[in-house]
N, C-alpha and C. Protein backbone atom coordinates (compact mmCIF):
# COMPACT_ATOMS: atom_id res chain seq x y z
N UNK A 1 205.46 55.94 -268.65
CA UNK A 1 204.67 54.92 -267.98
C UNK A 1 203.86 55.57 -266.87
N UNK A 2 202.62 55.42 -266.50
CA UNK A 2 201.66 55.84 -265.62
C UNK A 2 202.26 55.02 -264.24
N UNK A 3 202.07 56.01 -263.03
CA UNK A 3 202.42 55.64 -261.84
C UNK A 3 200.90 54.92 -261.80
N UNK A 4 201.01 53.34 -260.68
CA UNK A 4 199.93 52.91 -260.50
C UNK A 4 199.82 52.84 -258.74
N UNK A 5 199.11 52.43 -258.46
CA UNK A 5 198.60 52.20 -256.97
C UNK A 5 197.92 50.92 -256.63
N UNK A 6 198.47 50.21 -255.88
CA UNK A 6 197.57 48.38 -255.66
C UNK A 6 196.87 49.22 -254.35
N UNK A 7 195.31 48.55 -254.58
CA UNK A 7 194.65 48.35 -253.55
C UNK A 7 193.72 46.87 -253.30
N UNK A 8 193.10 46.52 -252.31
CA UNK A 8 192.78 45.60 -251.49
C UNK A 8 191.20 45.95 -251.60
N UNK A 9 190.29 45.35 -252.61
CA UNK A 9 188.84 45.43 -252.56
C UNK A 9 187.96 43.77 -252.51
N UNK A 10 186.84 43.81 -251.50
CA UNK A 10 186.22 42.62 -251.82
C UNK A 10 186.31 42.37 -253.49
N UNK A 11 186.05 40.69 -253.83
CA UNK A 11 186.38 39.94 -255.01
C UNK A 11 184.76 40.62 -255.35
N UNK A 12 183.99 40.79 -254.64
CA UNK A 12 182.55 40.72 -255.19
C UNK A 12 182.27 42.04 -255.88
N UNK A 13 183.96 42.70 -255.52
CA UNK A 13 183.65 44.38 -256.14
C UNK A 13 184.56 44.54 -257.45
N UNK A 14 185.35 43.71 -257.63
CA UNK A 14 186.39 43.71 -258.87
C UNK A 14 185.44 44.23 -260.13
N UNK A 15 184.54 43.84 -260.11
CA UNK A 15 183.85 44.04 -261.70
C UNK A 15 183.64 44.67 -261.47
N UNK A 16 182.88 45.71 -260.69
CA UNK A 16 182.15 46.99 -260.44
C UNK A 16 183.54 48.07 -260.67
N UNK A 17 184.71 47.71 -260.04
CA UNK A 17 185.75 48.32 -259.83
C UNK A 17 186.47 48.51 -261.44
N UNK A 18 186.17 47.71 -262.13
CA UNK A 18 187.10 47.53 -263.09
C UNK A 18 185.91 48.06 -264.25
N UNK A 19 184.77 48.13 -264.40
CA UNK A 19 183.85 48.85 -265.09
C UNK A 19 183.68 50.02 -264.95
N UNK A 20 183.97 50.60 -263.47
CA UNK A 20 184.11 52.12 -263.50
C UNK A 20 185.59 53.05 -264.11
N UNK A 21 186.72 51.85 -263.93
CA UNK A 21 187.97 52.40 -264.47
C UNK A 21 188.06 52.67 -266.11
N UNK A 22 186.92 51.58 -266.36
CA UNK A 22 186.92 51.53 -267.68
C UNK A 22 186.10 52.52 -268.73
N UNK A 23 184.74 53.01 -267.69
CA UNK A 23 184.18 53.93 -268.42
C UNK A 23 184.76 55.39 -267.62
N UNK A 24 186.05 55.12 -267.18
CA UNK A 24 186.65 56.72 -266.92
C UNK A 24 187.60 56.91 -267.93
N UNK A 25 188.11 55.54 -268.20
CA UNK A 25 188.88 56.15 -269.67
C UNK A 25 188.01 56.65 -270.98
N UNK A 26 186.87 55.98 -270.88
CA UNK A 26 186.35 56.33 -272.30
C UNK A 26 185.64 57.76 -272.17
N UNK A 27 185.31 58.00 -270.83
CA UNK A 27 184.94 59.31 -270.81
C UNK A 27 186.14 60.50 -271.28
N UNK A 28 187.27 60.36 -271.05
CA UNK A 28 188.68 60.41 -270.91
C UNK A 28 189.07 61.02 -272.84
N UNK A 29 188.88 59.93 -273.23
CA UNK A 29 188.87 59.58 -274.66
C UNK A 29 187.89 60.28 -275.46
N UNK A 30 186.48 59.91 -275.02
CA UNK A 30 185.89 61.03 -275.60
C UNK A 30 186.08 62.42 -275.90
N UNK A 31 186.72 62.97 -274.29
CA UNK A 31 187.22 64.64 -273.95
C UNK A 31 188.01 64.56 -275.53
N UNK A 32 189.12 64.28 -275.43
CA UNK A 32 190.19 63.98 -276.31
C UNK A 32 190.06 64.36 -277.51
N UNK A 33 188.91 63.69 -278.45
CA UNK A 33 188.72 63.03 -279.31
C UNK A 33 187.21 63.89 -279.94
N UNK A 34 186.32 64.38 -278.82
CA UNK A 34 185.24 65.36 -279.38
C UNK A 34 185.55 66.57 -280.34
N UNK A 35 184.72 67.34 -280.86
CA UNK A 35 185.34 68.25 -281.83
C UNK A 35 184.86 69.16 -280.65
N UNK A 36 185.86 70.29 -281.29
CA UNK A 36 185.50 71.86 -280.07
C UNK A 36 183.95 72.26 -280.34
N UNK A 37 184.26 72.74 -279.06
CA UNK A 37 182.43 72.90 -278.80
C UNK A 37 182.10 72.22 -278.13
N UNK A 38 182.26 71.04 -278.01
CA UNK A 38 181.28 70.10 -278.18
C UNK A 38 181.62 68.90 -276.77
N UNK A 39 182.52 69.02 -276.47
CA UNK A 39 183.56 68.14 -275.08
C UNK A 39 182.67 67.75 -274.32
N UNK A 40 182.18 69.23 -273.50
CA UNK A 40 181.09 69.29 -272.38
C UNK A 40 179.91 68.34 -272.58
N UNK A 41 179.17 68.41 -273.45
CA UNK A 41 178.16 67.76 -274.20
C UNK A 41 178.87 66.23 -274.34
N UNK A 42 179.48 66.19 -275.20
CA UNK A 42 179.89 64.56 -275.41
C UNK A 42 179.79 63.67 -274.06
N UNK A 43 181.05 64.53 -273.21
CA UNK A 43 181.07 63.76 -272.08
C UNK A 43 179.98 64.00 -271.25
N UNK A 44 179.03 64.55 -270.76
CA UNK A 44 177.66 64.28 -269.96
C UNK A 44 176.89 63.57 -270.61
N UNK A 45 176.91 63.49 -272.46
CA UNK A 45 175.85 62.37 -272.57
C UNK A 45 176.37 61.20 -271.93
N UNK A 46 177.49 61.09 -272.51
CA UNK A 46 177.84 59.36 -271.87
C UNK A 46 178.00 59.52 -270.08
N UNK A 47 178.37 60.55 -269.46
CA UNK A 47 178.01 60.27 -268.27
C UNK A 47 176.56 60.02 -267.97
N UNK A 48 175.82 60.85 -267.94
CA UNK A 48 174.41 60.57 -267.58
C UNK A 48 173.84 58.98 -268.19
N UNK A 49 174.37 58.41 -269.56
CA UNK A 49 174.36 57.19 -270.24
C UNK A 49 174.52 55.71 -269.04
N UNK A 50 175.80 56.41 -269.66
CA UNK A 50 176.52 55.27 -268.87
C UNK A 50 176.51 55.34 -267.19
N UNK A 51 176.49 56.16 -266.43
CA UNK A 51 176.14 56.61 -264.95
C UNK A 51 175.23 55.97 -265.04
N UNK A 52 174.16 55.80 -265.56
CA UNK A 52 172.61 55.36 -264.67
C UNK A 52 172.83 53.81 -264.43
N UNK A 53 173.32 53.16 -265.89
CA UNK A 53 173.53 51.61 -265.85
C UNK A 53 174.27 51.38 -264.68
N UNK A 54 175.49 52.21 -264.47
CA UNK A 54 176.46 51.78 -263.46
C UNK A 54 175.58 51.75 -261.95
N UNK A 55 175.09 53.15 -261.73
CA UNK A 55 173.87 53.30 -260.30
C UNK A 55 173.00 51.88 -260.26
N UNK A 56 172.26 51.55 -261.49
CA UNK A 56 171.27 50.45 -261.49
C UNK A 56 172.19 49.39 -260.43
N UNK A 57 173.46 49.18 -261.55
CA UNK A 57 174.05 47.69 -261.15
C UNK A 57 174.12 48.02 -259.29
N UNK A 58 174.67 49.41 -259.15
CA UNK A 58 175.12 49.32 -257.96
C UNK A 58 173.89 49.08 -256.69
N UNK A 59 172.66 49.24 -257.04
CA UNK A 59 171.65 49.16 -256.37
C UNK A 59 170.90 47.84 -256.90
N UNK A 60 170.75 47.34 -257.58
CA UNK A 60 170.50 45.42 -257.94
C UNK A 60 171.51 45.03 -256.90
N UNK A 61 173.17 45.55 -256.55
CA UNK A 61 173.62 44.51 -256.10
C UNK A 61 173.75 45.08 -254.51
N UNK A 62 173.14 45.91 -254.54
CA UNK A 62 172.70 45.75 -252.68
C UNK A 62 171.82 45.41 -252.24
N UNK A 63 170.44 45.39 -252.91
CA UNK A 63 169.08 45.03 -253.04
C UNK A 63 169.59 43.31 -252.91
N UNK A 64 170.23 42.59 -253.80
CA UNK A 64 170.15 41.31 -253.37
C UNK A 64 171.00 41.05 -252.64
N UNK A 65 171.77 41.84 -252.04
CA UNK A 65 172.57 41.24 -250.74
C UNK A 65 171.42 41.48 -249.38
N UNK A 66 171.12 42.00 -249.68
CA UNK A 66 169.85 42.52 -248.48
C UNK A 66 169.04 41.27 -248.48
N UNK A 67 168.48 40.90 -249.66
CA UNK A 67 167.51 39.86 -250.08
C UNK A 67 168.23 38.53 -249.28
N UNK A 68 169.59 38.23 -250.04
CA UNK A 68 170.76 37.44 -249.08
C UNK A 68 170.36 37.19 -247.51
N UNK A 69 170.29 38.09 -247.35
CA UNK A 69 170.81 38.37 -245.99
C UNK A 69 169.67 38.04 -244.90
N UNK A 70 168.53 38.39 -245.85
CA UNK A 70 167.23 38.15 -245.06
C UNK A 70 167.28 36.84 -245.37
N UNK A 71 167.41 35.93 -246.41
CA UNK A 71 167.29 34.54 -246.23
C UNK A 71 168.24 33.43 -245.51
N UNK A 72 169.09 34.30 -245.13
CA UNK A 72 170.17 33.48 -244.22
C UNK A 72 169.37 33.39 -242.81
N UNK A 73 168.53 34.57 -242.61
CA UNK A 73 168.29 34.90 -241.02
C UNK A 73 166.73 33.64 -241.26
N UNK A 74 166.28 33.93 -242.31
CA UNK A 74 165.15 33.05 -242.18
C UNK A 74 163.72 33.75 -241.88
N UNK A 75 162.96 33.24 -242.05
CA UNK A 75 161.37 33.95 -242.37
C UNK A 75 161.38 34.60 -240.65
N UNK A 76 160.54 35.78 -240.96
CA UNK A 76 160.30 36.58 -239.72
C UNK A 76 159.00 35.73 -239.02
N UNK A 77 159.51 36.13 -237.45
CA UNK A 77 158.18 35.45 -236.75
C UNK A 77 157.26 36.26 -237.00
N UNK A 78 155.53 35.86 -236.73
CA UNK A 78 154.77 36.45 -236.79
C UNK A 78 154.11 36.89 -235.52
N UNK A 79 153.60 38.02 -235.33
CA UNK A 79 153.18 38.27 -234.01
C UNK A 79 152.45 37.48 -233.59
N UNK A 80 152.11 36.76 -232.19
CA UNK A 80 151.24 36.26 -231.62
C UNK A 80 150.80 36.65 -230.70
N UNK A 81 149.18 36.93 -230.91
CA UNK A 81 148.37 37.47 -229.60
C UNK A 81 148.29 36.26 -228.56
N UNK A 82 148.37 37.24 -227.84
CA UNK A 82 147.90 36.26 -226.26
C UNK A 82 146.21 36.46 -225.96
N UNK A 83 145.73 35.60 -225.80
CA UNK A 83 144.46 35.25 -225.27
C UNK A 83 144.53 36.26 -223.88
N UNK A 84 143.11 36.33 -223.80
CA UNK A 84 142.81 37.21 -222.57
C UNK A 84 143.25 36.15 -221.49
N UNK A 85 143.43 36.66 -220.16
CA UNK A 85 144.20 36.45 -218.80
C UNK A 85 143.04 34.82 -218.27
N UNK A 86 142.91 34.15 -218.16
CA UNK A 86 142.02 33.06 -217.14
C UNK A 86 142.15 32.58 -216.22
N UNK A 87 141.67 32.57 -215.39
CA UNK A 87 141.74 32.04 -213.95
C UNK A 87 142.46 30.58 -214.35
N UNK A 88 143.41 30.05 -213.42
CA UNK A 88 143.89 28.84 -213.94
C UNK A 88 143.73 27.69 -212.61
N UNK A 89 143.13 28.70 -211.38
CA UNK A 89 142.57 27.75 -210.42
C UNK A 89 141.23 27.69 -210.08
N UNK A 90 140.54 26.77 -209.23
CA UNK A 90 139.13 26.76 -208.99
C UNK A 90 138.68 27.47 -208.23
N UNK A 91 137.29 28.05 -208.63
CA UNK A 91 136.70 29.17 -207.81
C UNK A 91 136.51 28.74 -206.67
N UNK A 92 136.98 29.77 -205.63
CA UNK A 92 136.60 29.67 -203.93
C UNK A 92 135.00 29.31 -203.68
N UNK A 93 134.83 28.34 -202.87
CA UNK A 93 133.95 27.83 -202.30
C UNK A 93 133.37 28.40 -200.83
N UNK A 94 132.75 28.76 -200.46
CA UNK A 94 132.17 29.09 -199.22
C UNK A 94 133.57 29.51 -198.39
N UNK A 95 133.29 29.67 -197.10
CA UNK A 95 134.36 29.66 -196.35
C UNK A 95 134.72 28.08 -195.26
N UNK A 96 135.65 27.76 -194.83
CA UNK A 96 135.73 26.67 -194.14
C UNK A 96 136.15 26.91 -193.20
């Protein structure tokens, strides 16, 4: 029986978590299962394969937490110029 280990990951990472365990066995399996010669090769195609999909997902799902995140905060203000300075009292009159 394989010794296991519990760990504690956000719910939003289980699939990510459980898709990488899964293409480590098959990488795993492949080793195994390739004819000689040939191991090295087998397993980098499917890494480089299967690696990129996994990178994609992992960058779609920070990209829309970002996206998230900006719509929680709400549309950015826009700069506003200030008008030049104006006198806001009446011009002096002679002297009194």
């Amino acid at each position: 029986m394989k010794s296991t280990v519990t760990i504690e990951i956000p719910v939003e990472s289980e699939a990510l978590v459980r898709q990488f365990l899964a293409f480590q066995e098959e990488v795993q399996s492949l080793a195994l299962s390739a004819a000689d010669g040939t191991v090295i090769d087998v397993c980098e195609n499917a890494v480089l394969e299967q690696g990129r999909d996994l990178h994609t997902r992992v960058l779609a799902e920070a990209v829309a937490r970002r996206i998230e995140a900006a719509e929680k905060k709400g549309r950015r203000s826009a700069v506003a110029n200030a008008v030049s300075p104006r006198k806001t009292g009446a011009g002096r009159r002679g002297s009194s």
